[in-house]
C-alpha atoms as a PDB file:
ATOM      1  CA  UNK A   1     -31.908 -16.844  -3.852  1.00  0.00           C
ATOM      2  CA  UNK A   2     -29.079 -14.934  -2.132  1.00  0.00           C
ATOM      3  CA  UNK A   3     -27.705 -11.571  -2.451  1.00  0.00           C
ATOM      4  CA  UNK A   4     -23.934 -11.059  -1.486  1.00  0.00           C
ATOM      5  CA  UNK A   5     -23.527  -7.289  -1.165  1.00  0.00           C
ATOM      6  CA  UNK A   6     -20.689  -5.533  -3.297  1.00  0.00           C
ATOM      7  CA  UNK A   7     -18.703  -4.593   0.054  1.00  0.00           C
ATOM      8  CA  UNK A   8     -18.094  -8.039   0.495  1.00  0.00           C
ATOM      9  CA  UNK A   9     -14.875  -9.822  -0.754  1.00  0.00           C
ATOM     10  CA  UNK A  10     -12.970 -12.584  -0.559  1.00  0.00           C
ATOM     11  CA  UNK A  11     -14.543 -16.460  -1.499  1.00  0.00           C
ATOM     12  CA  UNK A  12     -18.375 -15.442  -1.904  1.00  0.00           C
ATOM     13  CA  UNK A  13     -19.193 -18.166  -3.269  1.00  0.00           C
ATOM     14  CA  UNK A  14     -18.438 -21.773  -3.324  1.00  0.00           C
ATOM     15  CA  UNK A  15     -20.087 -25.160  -4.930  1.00  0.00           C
ATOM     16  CA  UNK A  16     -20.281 -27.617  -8.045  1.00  0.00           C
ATOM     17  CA  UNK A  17     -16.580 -27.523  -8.434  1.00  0.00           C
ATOM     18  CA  UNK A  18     -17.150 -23.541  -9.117  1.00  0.00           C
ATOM     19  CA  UNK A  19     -15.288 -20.946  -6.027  1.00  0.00           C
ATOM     20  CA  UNK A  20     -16.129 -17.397  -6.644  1.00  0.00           C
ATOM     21  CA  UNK A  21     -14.026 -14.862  -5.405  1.00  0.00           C
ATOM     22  CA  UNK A  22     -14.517 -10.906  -5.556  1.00  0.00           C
ATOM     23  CA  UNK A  23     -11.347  -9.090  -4.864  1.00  0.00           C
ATOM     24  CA  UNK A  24     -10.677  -5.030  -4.319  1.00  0.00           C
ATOM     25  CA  UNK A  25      -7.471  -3.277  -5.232  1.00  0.00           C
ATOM     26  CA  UNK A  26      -6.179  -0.060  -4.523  1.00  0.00           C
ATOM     27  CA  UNK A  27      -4.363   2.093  -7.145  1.00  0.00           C
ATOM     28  CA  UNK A  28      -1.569   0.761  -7.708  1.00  0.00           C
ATOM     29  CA  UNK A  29      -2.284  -2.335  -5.172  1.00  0.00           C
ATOM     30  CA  UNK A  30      -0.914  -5.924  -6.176  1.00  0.00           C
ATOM     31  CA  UNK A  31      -1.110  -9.436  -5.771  1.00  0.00           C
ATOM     32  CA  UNK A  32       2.123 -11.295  -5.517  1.00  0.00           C
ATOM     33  CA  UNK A  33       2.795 -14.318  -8.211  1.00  0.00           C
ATOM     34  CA  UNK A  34       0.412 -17.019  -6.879  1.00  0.00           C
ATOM     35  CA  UNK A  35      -0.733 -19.708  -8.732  1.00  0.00           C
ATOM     36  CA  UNK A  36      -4.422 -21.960  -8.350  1.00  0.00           C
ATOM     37  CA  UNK A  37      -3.493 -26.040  -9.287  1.00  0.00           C
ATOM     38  CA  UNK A  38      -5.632 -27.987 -11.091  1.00  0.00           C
ATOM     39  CA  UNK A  39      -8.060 -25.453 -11.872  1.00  0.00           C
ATOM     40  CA  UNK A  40      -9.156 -23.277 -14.552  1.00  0.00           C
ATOM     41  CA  UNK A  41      -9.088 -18.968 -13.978  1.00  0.00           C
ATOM     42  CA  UNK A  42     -11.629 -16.798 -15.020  1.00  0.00           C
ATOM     43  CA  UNK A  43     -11.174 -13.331 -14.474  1.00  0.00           C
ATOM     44  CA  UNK A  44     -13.646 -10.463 -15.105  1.00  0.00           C
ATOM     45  CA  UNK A  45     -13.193  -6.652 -14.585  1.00  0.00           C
ATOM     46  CA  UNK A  46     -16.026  -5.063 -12.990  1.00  0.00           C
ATOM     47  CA  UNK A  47     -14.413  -1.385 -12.929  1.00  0.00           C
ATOM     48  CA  UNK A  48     -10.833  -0.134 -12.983  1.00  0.00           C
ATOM     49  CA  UNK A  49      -7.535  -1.309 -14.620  1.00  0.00           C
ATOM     50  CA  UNK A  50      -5.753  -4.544 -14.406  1.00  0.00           C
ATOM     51  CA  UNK A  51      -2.525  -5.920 -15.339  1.00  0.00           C
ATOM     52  CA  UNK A  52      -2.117 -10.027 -14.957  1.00  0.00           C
ATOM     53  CA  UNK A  53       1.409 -10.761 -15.452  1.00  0.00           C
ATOM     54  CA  UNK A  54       2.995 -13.940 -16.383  1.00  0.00           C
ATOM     55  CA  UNK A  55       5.581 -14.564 -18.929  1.00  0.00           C
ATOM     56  CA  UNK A  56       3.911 -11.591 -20.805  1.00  0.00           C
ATOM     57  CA  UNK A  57       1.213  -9.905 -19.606  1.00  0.00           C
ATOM     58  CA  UNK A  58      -1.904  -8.462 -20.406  1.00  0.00           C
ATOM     59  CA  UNK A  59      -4.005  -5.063 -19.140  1.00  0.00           C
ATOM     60  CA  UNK A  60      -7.786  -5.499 -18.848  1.00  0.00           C
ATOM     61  CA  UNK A  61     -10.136  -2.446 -18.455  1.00  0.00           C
ATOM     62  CA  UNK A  62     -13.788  -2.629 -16.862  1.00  0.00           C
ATOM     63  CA  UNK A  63     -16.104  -5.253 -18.440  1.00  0.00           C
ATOM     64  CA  UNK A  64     -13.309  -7.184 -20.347  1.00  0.00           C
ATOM     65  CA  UNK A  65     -12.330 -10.898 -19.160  1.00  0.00           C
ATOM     66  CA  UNK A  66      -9.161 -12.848 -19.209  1.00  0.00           C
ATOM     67  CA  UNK A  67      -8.822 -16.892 -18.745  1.00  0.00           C
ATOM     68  CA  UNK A  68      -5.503 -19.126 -18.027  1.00  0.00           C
ATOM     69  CA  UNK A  69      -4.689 -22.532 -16.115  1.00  0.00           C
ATOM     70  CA  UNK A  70      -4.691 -22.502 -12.948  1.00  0.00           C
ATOM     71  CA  UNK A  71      -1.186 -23.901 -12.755  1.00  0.00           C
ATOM     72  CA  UNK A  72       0.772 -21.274 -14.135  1.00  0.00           C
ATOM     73  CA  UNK A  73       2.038 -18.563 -11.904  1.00  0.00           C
ATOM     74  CA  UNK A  74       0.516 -14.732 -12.493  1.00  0.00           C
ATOM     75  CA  UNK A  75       0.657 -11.568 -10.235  1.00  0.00           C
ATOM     76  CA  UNK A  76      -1.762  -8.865 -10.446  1.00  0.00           C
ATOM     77  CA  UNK A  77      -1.527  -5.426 -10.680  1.00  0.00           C
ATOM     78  CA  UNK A  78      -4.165  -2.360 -10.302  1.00  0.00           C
ATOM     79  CA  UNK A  79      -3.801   0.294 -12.468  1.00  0.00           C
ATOM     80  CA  UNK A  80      -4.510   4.675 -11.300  1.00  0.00           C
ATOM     81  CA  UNK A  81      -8.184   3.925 -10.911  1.00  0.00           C
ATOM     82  CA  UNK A  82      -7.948   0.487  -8.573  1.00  0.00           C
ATOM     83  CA  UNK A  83      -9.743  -2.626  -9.670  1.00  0.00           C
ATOM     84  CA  UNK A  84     -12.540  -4.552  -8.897  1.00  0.00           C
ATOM     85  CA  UNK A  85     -12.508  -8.080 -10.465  1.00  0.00           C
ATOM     86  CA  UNK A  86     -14.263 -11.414  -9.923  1.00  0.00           C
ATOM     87  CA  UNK A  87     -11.730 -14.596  -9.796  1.00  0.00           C
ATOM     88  CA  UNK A  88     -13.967 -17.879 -11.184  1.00  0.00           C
ATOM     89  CA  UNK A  89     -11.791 -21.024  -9.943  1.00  0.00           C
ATOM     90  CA  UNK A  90     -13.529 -23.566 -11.927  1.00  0.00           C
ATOM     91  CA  UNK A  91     -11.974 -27.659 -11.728  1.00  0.00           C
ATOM     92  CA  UNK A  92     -10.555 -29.079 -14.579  1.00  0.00           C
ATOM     93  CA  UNK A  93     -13.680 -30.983 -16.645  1.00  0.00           C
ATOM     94  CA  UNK A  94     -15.991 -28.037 -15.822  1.00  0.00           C
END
């Protein structure tokens, strides 16, 4: 067993066609439009607000979960609060 500590962010984790990645966002912090090919996106809220933007977009508060392709483009925004959010990169097939 391993424990990755909350500080840390970034990839944490990486193997069986699975990448974890923990990410931290100021109030009001963003990520620009970015997309992930040929995967699937998993995204979970551990506390905070955030807004994933694509065509439409949706707002996601602590504990709630959002999923898309990979291949589409999305930006991210952090609501008053910040975010903290897990991104699950997952290949197509898993």
């Amino acid at each position: 067993m391993t424990k990755i500590p909350r500080e840390q962010t970034g990839r944490i984790w990486q193997g069986q066609g699975v990448d974890v990645i923990r990410k931290t966002l100021a109030p009001g912090g963003s990520i620009p439009a970015h997309s992930h090919p040929q995967k699937n996106v998993l995204v979970i809220l551990v506390r905070g607000e955030l807004r994933i933007k694509h065509n439409d977009s949706i707002n996601l508060t602590a504990g709630e979960l959002a999923t898309f392709p990979g291949d589409i483009q999305v930006s991210l925004q952090a609501g008053q609060a910040g975010a903290e959010f897990l991104v699950f990169l997952l290949n197509h097939g898993n």
